[in-house]
PDB file of N, CA and C in Angstrom:
ATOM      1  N   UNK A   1     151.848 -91.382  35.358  1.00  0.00           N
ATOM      2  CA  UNK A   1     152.725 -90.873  36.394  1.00  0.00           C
ATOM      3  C   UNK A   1     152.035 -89.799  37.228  1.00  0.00           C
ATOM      4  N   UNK A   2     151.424 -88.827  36.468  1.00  0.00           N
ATOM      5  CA  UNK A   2     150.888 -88.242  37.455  1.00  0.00           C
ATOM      6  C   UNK A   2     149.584 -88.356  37.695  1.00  0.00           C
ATOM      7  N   UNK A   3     148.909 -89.535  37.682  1.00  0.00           N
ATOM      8  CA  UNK A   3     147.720 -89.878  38.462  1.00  0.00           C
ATOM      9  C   UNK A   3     148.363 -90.524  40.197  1.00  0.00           C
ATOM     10  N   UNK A   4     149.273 -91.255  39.549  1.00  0.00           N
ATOM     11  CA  UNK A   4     150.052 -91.833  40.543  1.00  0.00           C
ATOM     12  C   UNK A   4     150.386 -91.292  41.993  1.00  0.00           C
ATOM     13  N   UNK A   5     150.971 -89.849  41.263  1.00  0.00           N
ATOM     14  CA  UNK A   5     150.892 -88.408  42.255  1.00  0.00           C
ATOM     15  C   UNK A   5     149.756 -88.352  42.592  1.00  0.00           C
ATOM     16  N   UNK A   6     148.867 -87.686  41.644  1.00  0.00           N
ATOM     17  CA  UNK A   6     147.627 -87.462  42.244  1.00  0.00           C
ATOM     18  C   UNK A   6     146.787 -88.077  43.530  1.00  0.00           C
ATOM     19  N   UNK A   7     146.944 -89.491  43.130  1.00  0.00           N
ATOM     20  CA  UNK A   7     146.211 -90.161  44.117  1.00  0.00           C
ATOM     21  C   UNK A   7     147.059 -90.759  44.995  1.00  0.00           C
ATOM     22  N   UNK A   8     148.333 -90.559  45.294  1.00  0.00           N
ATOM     23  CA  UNK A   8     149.315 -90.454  46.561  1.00  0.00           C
ATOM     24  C   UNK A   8     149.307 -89.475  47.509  1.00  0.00           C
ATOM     25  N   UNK A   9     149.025 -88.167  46.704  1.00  0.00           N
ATOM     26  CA  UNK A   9     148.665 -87.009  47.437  1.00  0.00           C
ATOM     27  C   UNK A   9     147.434 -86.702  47.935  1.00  0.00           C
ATOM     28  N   UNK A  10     145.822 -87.553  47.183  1.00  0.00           N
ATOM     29  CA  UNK A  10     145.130 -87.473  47.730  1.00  0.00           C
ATOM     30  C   UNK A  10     144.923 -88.566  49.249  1.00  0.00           C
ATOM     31  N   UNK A  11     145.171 -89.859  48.940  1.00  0.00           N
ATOM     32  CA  UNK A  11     145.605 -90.956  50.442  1.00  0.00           C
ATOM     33  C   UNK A  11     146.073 -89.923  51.264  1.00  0.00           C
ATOM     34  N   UNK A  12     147.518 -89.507  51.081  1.00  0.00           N
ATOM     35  CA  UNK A  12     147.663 -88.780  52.513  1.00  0.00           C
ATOM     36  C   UNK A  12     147.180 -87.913  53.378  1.00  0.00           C
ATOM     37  N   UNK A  13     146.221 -87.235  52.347  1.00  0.00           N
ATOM     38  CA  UNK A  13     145.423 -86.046  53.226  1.00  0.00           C
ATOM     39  C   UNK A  13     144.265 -86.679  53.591  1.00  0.00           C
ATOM     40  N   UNK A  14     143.636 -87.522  53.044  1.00  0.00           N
ATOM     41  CA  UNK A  14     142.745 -88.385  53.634  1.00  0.00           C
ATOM     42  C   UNK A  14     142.438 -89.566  54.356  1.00  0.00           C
ATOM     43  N   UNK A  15     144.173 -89.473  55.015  1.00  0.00           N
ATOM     44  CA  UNK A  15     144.272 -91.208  56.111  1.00  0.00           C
ATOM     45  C   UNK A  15     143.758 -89.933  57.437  1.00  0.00           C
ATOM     46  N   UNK A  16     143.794 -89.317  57.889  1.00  0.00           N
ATOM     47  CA  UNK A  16     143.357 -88.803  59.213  1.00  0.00           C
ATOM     48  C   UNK A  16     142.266 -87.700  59.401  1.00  0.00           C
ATOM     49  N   UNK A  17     141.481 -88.219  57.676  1.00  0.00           N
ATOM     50  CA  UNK A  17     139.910 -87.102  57.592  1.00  0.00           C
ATOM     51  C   UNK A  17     138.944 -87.673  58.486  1.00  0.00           C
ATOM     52  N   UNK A  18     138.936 -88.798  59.104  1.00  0.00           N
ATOM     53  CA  UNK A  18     137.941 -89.656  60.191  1.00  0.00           C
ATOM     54  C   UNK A  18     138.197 -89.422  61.277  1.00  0.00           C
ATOM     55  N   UNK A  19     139.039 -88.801  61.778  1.00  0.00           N
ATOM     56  CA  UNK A  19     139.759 -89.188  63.081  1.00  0.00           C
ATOM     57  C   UNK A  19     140.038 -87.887  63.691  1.00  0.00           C
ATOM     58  N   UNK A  20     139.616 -87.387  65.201  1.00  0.00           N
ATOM     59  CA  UNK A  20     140.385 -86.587  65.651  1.00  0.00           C
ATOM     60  C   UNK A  20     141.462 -86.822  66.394  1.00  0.00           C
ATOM     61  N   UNK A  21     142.772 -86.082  66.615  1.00  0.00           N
ATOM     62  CA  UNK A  21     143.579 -86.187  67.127  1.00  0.00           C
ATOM     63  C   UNK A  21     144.152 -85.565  68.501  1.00  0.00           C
ATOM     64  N   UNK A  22     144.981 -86.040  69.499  1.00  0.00           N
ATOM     65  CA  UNK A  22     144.731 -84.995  70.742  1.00  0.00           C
ATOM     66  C   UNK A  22     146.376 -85.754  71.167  1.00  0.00           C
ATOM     67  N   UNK A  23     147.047 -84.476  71.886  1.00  0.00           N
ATOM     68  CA  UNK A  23     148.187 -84.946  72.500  1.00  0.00           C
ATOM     69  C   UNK A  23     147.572 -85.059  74.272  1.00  0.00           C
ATOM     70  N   UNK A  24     147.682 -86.530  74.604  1.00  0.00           N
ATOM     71  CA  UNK A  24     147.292 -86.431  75.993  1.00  0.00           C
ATOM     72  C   UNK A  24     148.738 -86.729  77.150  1.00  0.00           C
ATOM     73  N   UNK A  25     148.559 -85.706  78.188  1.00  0.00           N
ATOM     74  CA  UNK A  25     149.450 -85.402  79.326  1.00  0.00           C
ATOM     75  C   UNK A  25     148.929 -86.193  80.481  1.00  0.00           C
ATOM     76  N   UNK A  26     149.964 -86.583  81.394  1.00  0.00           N
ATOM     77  CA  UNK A  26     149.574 -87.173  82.700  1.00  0.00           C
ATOM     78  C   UNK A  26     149.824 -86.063  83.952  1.00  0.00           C
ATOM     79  N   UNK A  27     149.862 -85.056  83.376  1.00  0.00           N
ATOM     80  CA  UNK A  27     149.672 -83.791  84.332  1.00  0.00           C
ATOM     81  C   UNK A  27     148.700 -82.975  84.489  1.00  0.00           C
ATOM     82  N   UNK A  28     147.881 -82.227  84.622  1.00  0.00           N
ATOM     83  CA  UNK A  28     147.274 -80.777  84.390  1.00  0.00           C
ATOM     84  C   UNK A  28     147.795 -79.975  83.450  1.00  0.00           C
ATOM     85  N   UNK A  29     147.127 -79.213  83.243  1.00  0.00           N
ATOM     86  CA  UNK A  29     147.522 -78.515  82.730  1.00  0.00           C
ATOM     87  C   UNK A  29     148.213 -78.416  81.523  1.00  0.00           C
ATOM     88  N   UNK A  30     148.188 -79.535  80.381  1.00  0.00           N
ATOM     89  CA  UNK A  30     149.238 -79.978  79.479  1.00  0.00           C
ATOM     90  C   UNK A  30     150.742 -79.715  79.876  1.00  0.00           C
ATOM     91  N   UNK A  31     151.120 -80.185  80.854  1.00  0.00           N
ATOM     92  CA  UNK A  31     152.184 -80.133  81.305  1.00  0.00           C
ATOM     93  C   UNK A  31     153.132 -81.657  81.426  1.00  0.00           C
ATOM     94  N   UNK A  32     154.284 -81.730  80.690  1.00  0.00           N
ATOM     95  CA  UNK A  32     154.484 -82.947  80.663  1.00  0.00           C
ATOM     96  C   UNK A  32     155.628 -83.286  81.923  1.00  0.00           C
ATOM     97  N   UNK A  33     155.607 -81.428  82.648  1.00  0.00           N
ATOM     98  CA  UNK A  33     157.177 -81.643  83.118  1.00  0.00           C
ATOM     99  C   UNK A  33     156.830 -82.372  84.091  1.00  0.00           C
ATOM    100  N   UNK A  34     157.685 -83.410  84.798  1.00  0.00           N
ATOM    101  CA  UNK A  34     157.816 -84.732  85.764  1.00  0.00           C
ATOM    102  C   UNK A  34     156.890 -85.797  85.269  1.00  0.00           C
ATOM    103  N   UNK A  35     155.694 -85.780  84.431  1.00  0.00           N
ATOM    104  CA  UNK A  35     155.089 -86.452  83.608  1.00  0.00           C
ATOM    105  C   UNK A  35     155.374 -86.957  82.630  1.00  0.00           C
ATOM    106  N   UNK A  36     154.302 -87.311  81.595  1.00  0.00           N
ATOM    107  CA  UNK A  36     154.090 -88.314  80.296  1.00  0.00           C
ATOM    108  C   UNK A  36     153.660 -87.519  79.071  1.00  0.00           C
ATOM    109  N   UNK A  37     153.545 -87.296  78.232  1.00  0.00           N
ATOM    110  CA  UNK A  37     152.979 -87.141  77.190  1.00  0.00           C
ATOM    111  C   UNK A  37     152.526 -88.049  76.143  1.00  0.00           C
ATOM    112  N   UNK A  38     151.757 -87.785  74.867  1.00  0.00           N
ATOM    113  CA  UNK A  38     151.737 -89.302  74.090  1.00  0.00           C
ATOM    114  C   UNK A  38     150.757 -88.689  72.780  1.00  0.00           C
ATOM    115  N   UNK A  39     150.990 -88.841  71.700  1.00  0.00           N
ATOM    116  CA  UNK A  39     150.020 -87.908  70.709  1.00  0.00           C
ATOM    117  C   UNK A  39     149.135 -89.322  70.239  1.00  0.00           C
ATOM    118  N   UNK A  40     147.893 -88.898  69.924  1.00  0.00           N
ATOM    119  CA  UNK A  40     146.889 -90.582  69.828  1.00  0.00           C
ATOM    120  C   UNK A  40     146.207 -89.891  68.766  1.00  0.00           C
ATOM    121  N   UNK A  41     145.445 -90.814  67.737  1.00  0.00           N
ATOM    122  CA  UNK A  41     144.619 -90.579  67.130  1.00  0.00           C
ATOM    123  C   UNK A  41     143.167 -91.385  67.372  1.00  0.00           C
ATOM    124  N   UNK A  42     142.324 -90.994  66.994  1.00  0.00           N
ATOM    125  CA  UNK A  42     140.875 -91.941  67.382  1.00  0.00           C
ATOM    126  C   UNK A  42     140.133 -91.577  66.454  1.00  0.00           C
ATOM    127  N   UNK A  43     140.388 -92.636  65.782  1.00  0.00           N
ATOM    128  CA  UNK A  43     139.570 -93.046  64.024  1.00  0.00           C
ATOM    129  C   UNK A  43     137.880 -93.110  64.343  1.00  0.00           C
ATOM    130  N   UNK A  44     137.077 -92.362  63.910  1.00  0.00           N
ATOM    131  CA  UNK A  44     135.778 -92.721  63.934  1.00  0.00           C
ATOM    132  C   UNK A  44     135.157 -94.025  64.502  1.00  0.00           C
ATOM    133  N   UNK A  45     134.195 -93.726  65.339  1.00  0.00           N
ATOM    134  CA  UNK A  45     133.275 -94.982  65.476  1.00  0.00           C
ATOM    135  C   UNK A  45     134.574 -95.863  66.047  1.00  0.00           C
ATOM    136  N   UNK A  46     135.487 -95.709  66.698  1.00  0.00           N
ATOM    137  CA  UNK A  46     136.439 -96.776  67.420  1.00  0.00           C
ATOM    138  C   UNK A  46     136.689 -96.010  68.871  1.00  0.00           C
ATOM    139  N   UNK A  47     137.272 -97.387  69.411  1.00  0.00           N
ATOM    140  CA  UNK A  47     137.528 -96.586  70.423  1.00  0.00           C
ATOM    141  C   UNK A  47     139.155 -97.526  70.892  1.00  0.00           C
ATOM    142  N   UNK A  48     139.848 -96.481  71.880  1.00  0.00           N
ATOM    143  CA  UNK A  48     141.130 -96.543  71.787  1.00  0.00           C
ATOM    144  C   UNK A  48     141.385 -96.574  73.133  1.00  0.00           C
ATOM    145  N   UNK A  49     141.929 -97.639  73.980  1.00  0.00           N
ATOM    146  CA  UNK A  49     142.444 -97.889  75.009  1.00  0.00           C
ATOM    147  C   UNK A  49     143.894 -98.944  75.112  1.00  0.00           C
ATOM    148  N   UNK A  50     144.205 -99.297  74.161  1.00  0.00           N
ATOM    149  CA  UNK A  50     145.611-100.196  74.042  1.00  0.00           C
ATOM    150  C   UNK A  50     146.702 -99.846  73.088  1.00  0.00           C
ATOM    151  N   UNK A  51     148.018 -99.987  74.310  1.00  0.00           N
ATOM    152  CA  UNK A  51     148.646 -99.253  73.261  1.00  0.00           C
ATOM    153  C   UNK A  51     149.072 -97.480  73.538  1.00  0.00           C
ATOM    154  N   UNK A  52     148.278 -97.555  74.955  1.00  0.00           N
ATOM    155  CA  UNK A  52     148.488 -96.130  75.202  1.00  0.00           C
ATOM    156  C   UNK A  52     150.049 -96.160  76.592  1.00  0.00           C
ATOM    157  N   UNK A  53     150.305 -95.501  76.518  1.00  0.00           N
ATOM    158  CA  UNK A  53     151.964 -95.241  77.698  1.00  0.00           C
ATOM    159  C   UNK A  53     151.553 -93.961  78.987  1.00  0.00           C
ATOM    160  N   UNK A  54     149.753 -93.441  78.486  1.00  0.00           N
ATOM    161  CA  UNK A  54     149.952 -92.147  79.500  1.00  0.00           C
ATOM    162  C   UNK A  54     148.670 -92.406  79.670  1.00  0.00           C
ATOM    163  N   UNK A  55     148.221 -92.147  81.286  1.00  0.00           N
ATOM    164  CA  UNK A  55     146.851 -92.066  81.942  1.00  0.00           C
ATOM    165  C   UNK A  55     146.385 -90.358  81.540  1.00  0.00           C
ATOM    166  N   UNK A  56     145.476 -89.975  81.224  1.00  0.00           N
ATOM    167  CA  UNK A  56     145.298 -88.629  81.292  1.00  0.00           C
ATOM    168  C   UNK A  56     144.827 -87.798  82.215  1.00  0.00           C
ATOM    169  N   UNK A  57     145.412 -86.807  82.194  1.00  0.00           N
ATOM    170  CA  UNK A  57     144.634 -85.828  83.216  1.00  0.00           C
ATOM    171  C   UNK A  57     144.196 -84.432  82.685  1.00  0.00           C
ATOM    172  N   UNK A  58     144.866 -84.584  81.325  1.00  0.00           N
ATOM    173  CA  UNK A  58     144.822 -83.154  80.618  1.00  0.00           C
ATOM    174  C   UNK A  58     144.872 -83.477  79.498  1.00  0.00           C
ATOM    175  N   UNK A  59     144.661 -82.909  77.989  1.00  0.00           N
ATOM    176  CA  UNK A  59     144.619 -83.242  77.095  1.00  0.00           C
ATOM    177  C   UNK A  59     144.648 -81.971  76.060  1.00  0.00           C
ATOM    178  N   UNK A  60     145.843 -81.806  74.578  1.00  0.00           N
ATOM    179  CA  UNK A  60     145.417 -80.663  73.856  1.00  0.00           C
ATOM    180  C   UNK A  60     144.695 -81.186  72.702  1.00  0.00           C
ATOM    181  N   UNK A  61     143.849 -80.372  72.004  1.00  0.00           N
ATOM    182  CA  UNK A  61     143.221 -81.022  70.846  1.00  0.00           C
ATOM    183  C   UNK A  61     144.760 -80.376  69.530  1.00  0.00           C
ATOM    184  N   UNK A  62     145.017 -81.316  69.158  1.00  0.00           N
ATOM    185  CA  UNK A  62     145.542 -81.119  67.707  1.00  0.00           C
ATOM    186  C   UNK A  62     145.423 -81.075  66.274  1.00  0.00           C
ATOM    187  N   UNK A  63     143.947 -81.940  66.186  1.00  0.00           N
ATOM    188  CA  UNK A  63     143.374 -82.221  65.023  1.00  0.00           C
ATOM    189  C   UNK A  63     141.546 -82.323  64.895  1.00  0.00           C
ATOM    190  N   UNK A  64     140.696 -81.618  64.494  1.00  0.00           N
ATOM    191  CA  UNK A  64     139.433 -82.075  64.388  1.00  0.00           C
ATOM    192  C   UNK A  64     138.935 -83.321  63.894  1.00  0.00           C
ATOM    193  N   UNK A  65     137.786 -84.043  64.173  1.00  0.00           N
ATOM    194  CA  UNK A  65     137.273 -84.927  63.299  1.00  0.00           C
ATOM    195  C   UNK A  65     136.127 -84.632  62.323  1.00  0.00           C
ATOM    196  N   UNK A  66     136.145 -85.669  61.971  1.00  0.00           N
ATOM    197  CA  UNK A  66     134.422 -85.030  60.566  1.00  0.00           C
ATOM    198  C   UNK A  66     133.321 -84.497  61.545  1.00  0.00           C
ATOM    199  N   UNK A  67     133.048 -84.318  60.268  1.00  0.00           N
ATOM    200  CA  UNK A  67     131.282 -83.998  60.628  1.00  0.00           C
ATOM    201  C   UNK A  67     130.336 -84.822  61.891  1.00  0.00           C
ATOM    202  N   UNK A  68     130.122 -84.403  62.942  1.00  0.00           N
ATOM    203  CA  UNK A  68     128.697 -84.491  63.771  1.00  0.00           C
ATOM    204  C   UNK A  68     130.012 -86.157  64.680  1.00  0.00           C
ATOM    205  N   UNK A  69     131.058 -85.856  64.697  1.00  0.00           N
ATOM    206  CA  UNK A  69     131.966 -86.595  65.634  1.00  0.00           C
ATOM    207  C   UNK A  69     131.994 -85.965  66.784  1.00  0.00           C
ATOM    208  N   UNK A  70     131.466 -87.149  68.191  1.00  0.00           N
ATOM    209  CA  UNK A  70     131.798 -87.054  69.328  1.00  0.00           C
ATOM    210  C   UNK A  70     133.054 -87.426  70.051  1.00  0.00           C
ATOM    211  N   UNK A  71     133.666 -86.782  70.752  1.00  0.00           N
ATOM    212  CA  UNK A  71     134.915 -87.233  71.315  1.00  0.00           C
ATOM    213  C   UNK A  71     134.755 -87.514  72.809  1.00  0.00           C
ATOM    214  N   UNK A  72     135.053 -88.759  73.357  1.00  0.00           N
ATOM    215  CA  UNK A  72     134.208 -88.937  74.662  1.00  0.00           C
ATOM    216  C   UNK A  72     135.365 -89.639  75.394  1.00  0.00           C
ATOM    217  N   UNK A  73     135.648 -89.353  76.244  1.00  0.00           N
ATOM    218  CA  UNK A  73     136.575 -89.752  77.360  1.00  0.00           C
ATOM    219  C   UNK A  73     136.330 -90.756  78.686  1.00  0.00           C
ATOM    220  N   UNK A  74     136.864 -91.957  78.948  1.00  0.00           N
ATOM    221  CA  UNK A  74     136.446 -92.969  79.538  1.00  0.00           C
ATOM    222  C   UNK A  74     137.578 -93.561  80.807  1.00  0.00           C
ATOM    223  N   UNK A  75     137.266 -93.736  81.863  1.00  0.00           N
ATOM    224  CA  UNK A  75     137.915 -94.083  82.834  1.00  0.00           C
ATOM    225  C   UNK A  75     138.487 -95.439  82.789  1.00  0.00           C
ATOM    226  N   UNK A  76     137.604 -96.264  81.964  1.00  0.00           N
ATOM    227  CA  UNK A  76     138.485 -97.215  81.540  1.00  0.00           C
ATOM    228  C   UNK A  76     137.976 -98.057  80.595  1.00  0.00           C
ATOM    229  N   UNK A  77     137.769 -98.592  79.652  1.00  0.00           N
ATOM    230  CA  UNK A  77     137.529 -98.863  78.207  1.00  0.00           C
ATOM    231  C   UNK A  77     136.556 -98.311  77.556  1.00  0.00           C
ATOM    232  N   UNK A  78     135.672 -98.349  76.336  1.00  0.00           N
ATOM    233  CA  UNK A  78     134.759 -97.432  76.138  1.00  0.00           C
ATOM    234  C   UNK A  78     133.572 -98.193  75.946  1.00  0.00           C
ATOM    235  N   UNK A  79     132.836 -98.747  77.164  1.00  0.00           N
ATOM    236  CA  UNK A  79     131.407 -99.528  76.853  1.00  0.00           C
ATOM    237  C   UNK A  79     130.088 -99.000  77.502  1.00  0.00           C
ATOM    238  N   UNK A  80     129.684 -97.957  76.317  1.00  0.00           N
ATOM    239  CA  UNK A  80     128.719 -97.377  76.787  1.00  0.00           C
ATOM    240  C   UNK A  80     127.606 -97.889  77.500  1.00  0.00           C
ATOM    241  N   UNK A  81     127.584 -97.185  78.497  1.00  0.00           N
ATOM    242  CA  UNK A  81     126.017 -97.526  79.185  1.00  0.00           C
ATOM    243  C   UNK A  81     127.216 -98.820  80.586  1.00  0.00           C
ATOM    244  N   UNK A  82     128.315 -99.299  80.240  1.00  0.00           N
ATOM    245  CA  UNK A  82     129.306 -99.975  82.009  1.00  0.00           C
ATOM    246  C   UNK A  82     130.063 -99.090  81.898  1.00  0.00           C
ATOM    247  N   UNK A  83     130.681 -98.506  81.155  1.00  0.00           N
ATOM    248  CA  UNK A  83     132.250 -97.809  81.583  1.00  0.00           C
ATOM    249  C   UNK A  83     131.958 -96.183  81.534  1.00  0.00           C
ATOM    250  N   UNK A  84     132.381 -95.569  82.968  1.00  0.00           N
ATOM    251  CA  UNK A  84     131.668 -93.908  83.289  1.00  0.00           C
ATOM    252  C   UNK A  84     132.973 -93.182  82.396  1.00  0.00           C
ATOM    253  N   UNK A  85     131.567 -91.955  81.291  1.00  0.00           N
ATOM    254  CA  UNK A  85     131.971 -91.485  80.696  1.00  0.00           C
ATOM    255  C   UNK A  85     132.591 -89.930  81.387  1.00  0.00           C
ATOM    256  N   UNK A  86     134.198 -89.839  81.202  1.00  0.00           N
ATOM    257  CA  UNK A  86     134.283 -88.600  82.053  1.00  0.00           C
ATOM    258  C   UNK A  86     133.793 -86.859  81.096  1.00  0.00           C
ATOM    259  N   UNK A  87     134.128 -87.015  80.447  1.00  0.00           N
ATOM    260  CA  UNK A  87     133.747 -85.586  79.023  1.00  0.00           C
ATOM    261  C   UNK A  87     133.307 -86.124  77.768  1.00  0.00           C
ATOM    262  N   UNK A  88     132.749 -85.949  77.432  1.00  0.00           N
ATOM    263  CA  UNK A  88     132.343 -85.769  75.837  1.00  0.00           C
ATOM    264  C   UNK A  88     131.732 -84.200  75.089  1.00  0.00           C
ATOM    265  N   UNK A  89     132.607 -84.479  73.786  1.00  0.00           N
ATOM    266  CA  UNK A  89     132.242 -83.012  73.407  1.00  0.00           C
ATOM    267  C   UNK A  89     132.286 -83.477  71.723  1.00  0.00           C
ATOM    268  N   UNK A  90     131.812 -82.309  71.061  1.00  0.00           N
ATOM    269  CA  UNK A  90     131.821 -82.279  69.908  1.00  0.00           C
ATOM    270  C   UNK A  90     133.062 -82.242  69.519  1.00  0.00           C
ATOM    271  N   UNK A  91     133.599 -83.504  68.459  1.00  0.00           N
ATOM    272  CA  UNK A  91     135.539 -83.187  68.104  1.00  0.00           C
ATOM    273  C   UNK A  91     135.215 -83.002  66.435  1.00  0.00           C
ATOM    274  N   UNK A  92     134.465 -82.071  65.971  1.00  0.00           N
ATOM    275  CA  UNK A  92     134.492 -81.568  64.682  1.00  0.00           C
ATOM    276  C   UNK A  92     134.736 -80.159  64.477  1.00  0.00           C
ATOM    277  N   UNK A  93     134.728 -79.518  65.803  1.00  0.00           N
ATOM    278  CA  UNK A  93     135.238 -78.328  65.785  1.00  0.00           C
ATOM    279  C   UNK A  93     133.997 -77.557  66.451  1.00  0.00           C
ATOM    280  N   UNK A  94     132.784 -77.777  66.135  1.00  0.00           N
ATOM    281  CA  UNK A  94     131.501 -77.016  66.694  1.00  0.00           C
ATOM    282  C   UNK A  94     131.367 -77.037  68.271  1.00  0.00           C
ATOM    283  N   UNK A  95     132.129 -77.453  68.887  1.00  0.00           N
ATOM    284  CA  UNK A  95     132.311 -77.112  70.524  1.00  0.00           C
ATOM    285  C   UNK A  95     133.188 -76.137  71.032  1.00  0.00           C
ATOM    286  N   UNK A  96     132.541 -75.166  72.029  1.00  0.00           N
ATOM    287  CA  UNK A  96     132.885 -74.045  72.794  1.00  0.00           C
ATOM    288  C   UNK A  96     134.368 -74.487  73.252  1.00  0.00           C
ATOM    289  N   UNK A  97     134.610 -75.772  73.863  1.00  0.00           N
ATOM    290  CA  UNK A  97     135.617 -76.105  74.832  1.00  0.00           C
ATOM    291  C   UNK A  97     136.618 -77.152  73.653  1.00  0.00           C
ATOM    292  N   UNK A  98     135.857 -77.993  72.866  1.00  0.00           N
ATOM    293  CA  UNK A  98     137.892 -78.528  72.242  1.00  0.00           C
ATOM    294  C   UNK A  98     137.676 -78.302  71.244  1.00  0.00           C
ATOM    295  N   UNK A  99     138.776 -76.915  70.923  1.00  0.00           N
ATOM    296  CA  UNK A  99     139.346 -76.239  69.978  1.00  0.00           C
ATOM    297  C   UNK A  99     140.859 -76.621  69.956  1.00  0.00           C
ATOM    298  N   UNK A 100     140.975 -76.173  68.765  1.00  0.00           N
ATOM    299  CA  UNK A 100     142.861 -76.402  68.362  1.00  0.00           C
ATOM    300  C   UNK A 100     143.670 -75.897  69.326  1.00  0.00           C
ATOM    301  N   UNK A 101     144.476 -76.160  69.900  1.00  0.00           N
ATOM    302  CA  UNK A 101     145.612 -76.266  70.402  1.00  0.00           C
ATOM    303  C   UNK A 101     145.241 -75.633  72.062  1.00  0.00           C
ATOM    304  N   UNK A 102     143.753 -75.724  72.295  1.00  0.00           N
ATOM    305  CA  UNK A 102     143.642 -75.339  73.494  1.00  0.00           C
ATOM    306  C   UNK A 102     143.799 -76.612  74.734  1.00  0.00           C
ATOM    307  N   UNK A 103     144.242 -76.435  75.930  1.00  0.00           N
ATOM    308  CA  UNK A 103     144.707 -77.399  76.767  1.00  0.00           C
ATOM    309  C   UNK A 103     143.138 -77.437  77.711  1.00  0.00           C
ATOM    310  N   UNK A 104     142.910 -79.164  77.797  1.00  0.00           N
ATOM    311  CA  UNK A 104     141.808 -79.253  78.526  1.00  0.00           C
ATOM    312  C   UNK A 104     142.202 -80.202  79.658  1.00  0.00           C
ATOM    313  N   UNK A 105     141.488 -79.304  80.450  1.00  0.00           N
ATOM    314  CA  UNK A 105     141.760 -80.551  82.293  1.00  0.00           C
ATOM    315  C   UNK A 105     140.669 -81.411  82.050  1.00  0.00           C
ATOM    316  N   UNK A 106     141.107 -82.594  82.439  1.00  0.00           N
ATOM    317  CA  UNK A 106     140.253 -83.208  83.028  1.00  0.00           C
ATOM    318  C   UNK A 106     139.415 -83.283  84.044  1.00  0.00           C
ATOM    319  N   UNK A 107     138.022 -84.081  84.731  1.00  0.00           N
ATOM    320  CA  UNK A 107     137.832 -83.850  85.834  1.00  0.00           C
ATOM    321  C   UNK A 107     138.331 -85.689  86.747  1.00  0.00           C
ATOM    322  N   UNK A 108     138.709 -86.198  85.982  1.00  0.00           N
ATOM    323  CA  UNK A 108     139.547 -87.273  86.269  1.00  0.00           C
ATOM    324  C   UNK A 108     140.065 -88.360  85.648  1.00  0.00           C
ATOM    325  N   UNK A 109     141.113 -89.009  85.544  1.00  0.00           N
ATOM    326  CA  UNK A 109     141.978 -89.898  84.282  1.00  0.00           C
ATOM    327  C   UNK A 109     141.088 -90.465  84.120  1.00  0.00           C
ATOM    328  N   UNK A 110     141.457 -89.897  82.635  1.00  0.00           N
ATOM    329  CA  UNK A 110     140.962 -90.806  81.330  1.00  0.00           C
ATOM    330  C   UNK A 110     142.280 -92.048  81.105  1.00  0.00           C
ATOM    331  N   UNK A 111     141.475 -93.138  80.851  1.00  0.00           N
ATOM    332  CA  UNK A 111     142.246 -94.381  80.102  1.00  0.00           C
ATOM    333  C   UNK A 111     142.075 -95.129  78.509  1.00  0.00           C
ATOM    334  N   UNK A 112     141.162 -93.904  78.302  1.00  0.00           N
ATOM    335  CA  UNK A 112     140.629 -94.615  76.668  1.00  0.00           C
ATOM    336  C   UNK A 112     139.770 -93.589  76.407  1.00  0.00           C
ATOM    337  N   UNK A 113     140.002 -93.265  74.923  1.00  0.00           N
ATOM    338  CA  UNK A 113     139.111 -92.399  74.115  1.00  0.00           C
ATOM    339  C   UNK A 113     138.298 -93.008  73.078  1.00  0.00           C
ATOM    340  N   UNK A 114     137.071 -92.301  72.752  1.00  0.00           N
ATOM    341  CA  UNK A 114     136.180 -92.961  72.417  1.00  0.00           C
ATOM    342  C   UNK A 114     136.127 -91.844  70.579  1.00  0.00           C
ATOM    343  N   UNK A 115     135.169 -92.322  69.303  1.00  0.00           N
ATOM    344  CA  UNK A 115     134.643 -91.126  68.744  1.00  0.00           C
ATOM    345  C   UNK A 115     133.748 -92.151  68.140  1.00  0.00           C
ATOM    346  N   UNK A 116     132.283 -90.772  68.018  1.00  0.00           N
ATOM    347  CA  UNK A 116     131.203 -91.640  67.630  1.00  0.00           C
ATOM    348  C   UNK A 116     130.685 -90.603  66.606  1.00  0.00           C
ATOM    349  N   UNK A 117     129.942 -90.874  65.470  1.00  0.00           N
ATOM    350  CA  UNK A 117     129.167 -90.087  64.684  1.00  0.00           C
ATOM    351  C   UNK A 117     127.851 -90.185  65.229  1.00  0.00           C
ATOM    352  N   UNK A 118     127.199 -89.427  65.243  1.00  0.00           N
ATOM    353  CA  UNK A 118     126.151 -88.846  65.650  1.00  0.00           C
ATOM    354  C   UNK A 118     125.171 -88.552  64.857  1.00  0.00           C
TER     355      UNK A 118
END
């Protein structure tokens, strides 16, 4: 019984140890007012364009990813080297600019997020 626990409690803390997380806005400014909002996750080494309800223009970080994870932002699907990358930053926490709960502008909609180990 209580391995059962044990390793119920360990799964849950470890379904979103790969992945950083970000609430993205279709406003500036994380602002959802007359806008969209939409909270996404982006599991390692994937990338995430379907399935989304909001173009971005702004974005807060909510969650870090592992170790030596890039978080890279794409105008429209994520195929490196055809599809122009708009930001990429470190999403493990070791970047100046996406930190927890700080609000980031874009410099133009994003339609898909990317994360890569490095």
């Amino acid at each position: 019984m209580h391995v059962t626990k044990s390793l119920t409690a360990l799964l849950a803390l470890s379904t979103g140890a790969l992945s950083y997380k970000i609430r993205i806005f279709s406003s500036r400014d994380c602002s959802a007012g007359g806008g969209a909002a939409q909270e996404i996750n982006v599991e390692d080494n994937t990338c995430r364009w379907t399935d989304l309800r909001v173009n971005a223009r702004s974005f807060r970080v909510l969650a870090y990813g592992a170790g030596r994870q890039r978080a890279e932002f794409y105008d429209s699907g994520c195929f490196p080297g055809t599809s122009a990358v708009i930001q990429s930053f470190w999403a493990d926490g070791g970047s100046d600019q996406f930190k927890k709960d700080r609000c980031i502008n874009l410099s133009r909609v994003a339609r898909a997020y990317a994360s890569w180990s490095r």
